[in-house]
Protein backbone atom coordinates (compact mmCIF):
# COMPACT_ATOMS: atom_id res chain seq x y z
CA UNK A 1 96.21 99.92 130.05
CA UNK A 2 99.89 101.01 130.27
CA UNK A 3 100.29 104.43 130.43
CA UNK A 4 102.69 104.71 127.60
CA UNK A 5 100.56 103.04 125.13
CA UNK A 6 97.53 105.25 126.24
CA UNK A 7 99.90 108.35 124.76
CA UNK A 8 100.59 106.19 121.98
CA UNK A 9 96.89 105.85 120.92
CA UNK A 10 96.16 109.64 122.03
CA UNK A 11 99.34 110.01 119.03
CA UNK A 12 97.58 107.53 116.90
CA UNK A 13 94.23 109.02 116.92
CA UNK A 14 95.54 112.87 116.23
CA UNK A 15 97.20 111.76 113.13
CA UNK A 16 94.09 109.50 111.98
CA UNK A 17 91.76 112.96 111.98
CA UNK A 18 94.61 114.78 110.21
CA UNK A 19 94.50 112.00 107.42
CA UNK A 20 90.95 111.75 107.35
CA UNK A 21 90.75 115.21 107.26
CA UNK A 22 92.01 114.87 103.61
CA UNK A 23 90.50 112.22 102.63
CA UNK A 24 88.35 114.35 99.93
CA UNK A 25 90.94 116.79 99.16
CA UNK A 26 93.87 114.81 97.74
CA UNK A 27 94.33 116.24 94.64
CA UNK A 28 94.46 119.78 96.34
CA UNK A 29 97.36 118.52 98.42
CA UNK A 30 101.28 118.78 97.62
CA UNK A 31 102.22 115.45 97.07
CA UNK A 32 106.55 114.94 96.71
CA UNK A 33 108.74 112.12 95.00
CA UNK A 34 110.75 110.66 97.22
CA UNK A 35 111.91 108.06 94.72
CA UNK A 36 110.20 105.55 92.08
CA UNK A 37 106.72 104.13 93.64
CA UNK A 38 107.49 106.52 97.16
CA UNK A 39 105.46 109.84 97.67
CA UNK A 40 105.58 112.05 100.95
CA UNK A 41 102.70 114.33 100.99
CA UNK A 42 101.11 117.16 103.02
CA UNK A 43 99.51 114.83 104.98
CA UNK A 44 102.22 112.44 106.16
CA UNK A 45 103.95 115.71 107.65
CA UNK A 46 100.59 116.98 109.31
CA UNK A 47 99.91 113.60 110.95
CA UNK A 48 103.58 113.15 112.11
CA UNK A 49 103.20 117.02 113.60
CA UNK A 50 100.50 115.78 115.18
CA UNK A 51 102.26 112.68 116.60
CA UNK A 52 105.03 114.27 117.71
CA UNK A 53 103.46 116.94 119.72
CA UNK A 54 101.35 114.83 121.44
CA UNK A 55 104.41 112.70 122.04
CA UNK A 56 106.96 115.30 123.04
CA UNK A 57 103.98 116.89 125.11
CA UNK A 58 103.77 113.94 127.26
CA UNK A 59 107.31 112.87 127.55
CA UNK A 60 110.39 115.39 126.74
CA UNK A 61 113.00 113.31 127.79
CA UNK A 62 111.40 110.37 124.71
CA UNK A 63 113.40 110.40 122.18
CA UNK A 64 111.27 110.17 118.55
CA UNK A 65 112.09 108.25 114.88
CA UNK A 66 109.92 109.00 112.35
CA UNK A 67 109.57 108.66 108.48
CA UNK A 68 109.84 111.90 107.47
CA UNK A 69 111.50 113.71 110.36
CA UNK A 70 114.31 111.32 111.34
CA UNK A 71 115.56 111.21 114.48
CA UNK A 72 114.17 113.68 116.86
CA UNK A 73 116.16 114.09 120.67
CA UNK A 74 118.88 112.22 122.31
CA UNK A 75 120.09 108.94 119.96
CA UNK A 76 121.20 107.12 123.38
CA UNK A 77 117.63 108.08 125.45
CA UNK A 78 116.44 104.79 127.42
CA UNK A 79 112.92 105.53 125.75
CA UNK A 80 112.53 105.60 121.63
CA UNK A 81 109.45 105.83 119.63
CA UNK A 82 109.35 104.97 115.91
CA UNK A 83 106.57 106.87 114.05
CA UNK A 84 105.14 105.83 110.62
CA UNK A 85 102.60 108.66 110.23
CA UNK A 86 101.01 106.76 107.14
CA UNK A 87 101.92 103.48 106.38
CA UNK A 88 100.33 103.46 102.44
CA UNK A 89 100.77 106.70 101.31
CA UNK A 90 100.27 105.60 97.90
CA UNK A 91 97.43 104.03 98.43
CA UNK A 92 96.04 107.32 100.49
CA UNK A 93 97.07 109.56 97.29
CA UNK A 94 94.64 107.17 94.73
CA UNK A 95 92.15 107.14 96.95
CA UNK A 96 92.56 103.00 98.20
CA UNK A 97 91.78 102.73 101.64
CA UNK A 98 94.14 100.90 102.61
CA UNK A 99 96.81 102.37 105.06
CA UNK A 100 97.26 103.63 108.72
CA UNK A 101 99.29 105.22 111.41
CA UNK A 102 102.35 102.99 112.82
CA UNK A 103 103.25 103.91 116.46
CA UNK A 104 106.25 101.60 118.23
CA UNK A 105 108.10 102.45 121.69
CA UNK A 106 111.53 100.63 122.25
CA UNK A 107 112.66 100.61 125.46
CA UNK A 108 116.12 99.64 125.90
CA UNK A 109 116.42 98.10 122.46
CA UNK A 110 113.26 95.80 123.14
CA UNK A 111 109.77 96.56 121.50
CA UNK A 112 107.79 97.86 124.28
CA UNK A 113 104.78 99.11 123.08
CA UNK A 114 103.03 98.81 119.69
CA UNK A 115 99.77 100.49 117.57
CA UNK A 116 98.56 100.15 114.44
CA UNK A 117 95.35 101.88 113.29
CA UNK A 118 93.69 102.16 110.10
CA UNK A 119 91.71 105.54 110.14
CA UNK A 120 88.91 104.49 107.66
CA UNK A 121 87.49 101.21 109.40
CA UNK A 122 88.83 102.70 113.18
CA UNK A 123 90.29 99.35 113.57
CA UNK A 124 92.98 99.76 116.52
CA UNK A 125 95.66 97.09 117.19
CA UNK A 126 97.34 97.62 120.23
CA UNK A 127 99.94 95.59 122.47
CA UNK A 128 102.20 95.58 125.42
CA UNK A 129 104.80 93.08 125.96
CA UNK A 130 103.60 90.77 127.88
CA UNK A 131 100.21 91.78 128.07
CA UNK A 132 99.08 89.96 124.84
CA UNK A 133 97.70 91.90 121.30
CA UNK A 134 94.08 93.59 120.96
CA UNK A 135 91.64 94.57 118.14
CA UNK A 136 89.49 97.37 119.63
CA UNK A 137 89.60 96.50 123.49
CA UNK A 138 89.39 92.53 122.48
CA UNK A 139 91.78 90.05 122.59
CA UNK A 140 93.21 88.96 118.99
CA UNK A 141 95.20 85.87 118.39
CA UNK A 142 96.90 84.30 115.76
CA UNK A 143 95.31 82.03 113.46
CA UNK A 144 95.30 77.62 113.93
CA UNK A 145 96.63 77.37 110.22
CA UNK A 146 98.42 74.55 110.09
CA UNK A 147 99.66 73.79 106.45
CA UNK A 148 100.50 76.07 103.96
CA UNK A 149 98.77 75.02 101.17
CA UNK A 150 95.61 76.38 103.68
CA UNK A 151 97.14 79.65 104.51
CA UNK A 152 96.47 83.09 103.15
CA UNK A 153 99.36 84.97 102.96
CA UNK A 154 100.34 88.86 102.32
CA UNK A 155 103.57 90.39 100.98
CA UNK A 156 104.44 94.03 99.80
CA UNK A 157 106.20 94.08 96.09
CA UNK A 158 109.96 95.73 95.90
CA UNK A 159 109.37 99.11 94.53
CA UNK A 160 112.96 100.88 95.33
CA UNK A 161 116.23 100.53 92.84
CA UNK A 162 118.71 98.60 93.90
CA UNK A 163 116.04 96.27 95.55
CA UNK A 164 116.56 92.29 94.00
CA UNK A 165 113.08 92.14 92.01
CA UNK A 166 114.52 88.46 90.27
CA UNK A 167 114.62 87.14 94.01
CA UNK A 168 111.06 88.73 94.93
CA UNK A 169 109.84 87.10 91.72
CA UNK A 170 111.05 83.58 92.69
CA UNK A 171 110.14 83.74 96.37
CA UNK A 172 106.06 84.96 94.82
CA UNK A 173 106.22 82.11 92.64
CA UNK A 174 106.96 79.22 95.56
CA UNK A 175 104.74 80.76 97.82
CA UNK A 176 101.98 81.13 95.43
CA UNK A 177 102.57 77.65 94.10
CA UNK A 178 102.56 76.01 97.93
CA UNK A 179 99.99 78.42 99.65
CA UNK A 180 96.08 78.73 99.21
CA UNK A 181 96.90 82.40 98.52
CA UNK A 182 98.09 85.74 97.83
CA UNK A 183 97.29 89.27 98.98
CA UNK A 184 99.35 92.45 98.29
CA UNK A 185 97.41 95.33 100.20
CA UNK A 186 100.25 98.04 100.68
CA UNK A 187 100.09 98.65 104.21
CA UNK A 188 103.14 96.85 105.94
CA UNK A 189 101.57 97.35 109.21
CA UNK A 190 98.37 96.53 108.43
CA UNK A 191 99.49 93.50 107.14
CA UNK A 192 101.13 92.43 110.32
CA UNK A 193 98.46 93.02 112.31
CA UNK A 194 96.10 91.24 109.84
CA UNK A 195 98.28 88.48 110.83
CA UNK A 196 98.11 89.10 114.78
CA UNK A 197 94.53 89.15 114.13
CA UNK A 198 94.02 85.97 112.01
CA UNK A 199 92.89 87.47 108.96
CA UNK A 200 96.09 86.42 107.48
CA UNK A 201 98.03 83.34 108.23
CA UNK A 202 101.48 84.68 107.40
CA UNK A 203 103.09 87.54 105.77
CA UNK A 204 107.07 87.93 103.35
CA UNK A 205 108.38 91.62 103.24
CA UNK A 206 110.57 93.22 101.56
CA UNK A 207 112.80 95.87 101.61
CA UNK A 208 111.11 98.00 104.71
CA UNK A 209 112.22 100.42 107.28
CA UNK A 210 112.12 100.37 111.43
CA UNK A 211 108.95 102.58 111.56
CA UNK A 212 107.04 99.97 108.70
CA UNK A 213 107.57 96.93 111.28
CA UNK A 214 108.40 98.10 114.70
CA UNK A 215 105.11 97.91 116.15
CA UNK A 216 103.25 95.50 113.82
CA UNK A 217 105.83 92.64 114.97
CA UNK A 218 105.05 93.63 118.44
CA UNK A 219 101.43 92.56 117.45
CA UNK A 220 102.57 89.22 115.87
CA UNK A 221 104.69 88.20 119.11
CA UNK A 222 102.19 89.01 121.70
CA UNK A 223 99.26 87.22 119.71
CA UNK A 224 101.15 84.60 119.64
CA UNK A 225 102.91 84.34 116.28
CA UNK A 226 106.56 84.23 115.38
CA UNK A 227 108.89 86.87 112.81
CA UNK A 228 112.08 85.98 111.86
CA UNK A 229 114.78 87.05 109.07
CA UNK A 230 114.84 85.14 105.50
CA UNK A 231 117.69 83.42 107.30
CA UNK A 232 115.31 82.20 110.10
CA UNK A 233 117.29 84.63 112.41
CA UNK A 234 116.15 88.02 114.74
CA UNK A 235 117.72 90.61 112.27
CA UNK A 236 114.70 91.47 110.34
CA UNK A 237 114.24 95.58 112.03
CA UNK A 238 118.28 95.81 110.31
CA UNK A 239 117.81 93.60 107.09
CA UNK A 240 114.17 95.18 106.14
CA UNK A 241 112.77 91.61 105.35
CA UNK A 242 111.02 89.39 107.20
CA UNK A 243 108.45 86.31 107.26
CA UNK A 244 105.79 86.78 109.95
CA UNK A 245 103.30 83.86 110.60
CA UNK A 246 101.48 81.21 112.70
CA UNK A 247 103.85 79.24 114.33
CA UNK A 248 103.72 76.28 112.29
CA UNK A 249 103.21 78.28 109.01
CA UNK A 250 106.14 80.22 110.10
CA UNK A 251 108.27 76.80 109.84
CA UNK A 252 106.62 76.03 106.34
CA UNK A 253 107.62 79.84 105.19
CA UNK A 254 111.38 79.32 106.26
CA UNK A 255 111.66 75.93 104.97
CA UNK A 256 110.40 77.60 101.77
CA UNK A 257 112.41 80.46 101.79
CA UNK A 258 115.88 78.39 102.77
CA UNK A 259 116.85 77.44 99.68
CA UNK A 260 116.07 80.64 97.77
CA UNK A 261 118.06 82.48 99.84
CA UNK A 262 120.87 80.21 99.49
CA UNK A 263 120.97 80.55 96.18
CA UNK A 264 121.14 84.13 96.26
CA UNK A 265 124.04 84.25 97.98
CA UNK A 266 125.58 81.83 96.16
């Protein structure tokens, strides 16, 4: 195992006891608004503490990104980690169990290093480029899903102002005319690596951040799915949305999605 990814799950781990720590407790806990449907709590800050020690412990000259901290050491460092310390904090403050902790290293702009673990089931996603994605020391792979009327797919709803709901609405109702299903969970990472895994055949988000994605798409890649843009192009960590699938899904997503998006830009 890489070295860098061990630290990574070491990170992983810390903040997974600090959230199940609290499990029982929630409504003891200070929970904040950050906005309509988006809550910070006690917990996210304990579990990126956590992270970031263990981070900064092992590697000074790393530079950090995480939800609720921002950026933490040198912007132009060769090494960057983006942190989501729990991916579903909603669902953790009503008790679903449903989320995890996000961990993603970037090393000279490319996604290096990636894991995603869910703190309930102890499920833990890992990957290294080139070194292929893994579900609890086994190899995962994408799922042989080859139409979309078959596939299961996940998205995550808009929640934020300013976010298009009208296009949301019109991409849920193509999908969930054409596909054999919907699922809307509320764990962007989880989601992805549901998909790296095979437990779903292809995922549409919406509206998400660096530290939602980073490492989850490093699972899709290496277990040998695709993620694109709505436009079909590489600019889904700047745009926030993305369509991650089985390759030939993937194809059946885009040609989907192509003409909705030209209409809304029309």
């Amino acid at each position: 195992m890489h070295p860098m990814l061990n630290i990574g799950i070491r990170a992983a781990r810390a903040a997974g006891n600090a959230i199940t720590r609290n499990m029982d407790r929630v409504d003891t806990l200070q929970i904040d608004r950050k906005g309509r449907n988006d809550y910070v709590s006690d917990v996210d800050r304990a579990a990126e503490s956590e992270i970031v020690n263990v981070l900064q412990k092992a590697y000074k000259d790393h530079a950090i990104l995480a939800e609720e901290s921002g950026l933490i050491g040198n912007k132009d460092a060769e090494y960057r980690w983006i942190v989501d310390p729990l991916d579903g904090t909603t669902n953790f403050i009503h008790g679903y169990p449903y989320f995890s902790v996000s961990i993603a290293l970037m090393h000279k702009q490319r996604i290096d290093q990636a894991v995603v673990y869910n703190p309930v089931s102890q499920d833990l996603f890992t990957a290294s480029r080139g070194d292929g994605a893994w579900l609890n020391n086994k190899r995962i792979r994408v799922s042989k899903t080859n139409h979309l009327e078959a596939a299961l797919l996940g998205t995550g709803f808009p929640y934020r102002p300013g976010q298009d709901l009208d296009f949301y609405q019109r991409t849920m109702r193509h999908y969930t005319e054409k596909s054999g299903g919907i699922r809307r969970a509320g764990s962007a990472a989880l989601d992805l690596a549901a998909v790296a895994a095979g437990r779903l055949d292809g995922v549409w988000l919406y509206g998400l951040n660096a530290w939602d994605v980073a490492a989850g798409a490093l699972l899709v890649r290496e277990a040998g799915g695709l993620i694109n843009d709505f436009d079909g192009k590489d600019n889904w960590m700047e745009s926030g949305e993305l369509i991650a699938a089985t390759p030939k899904i993937q194809h059946q997503m885009l040609e989907t999605m192509k003409p909705l998006v030209k209409a809304r830009k029309a």
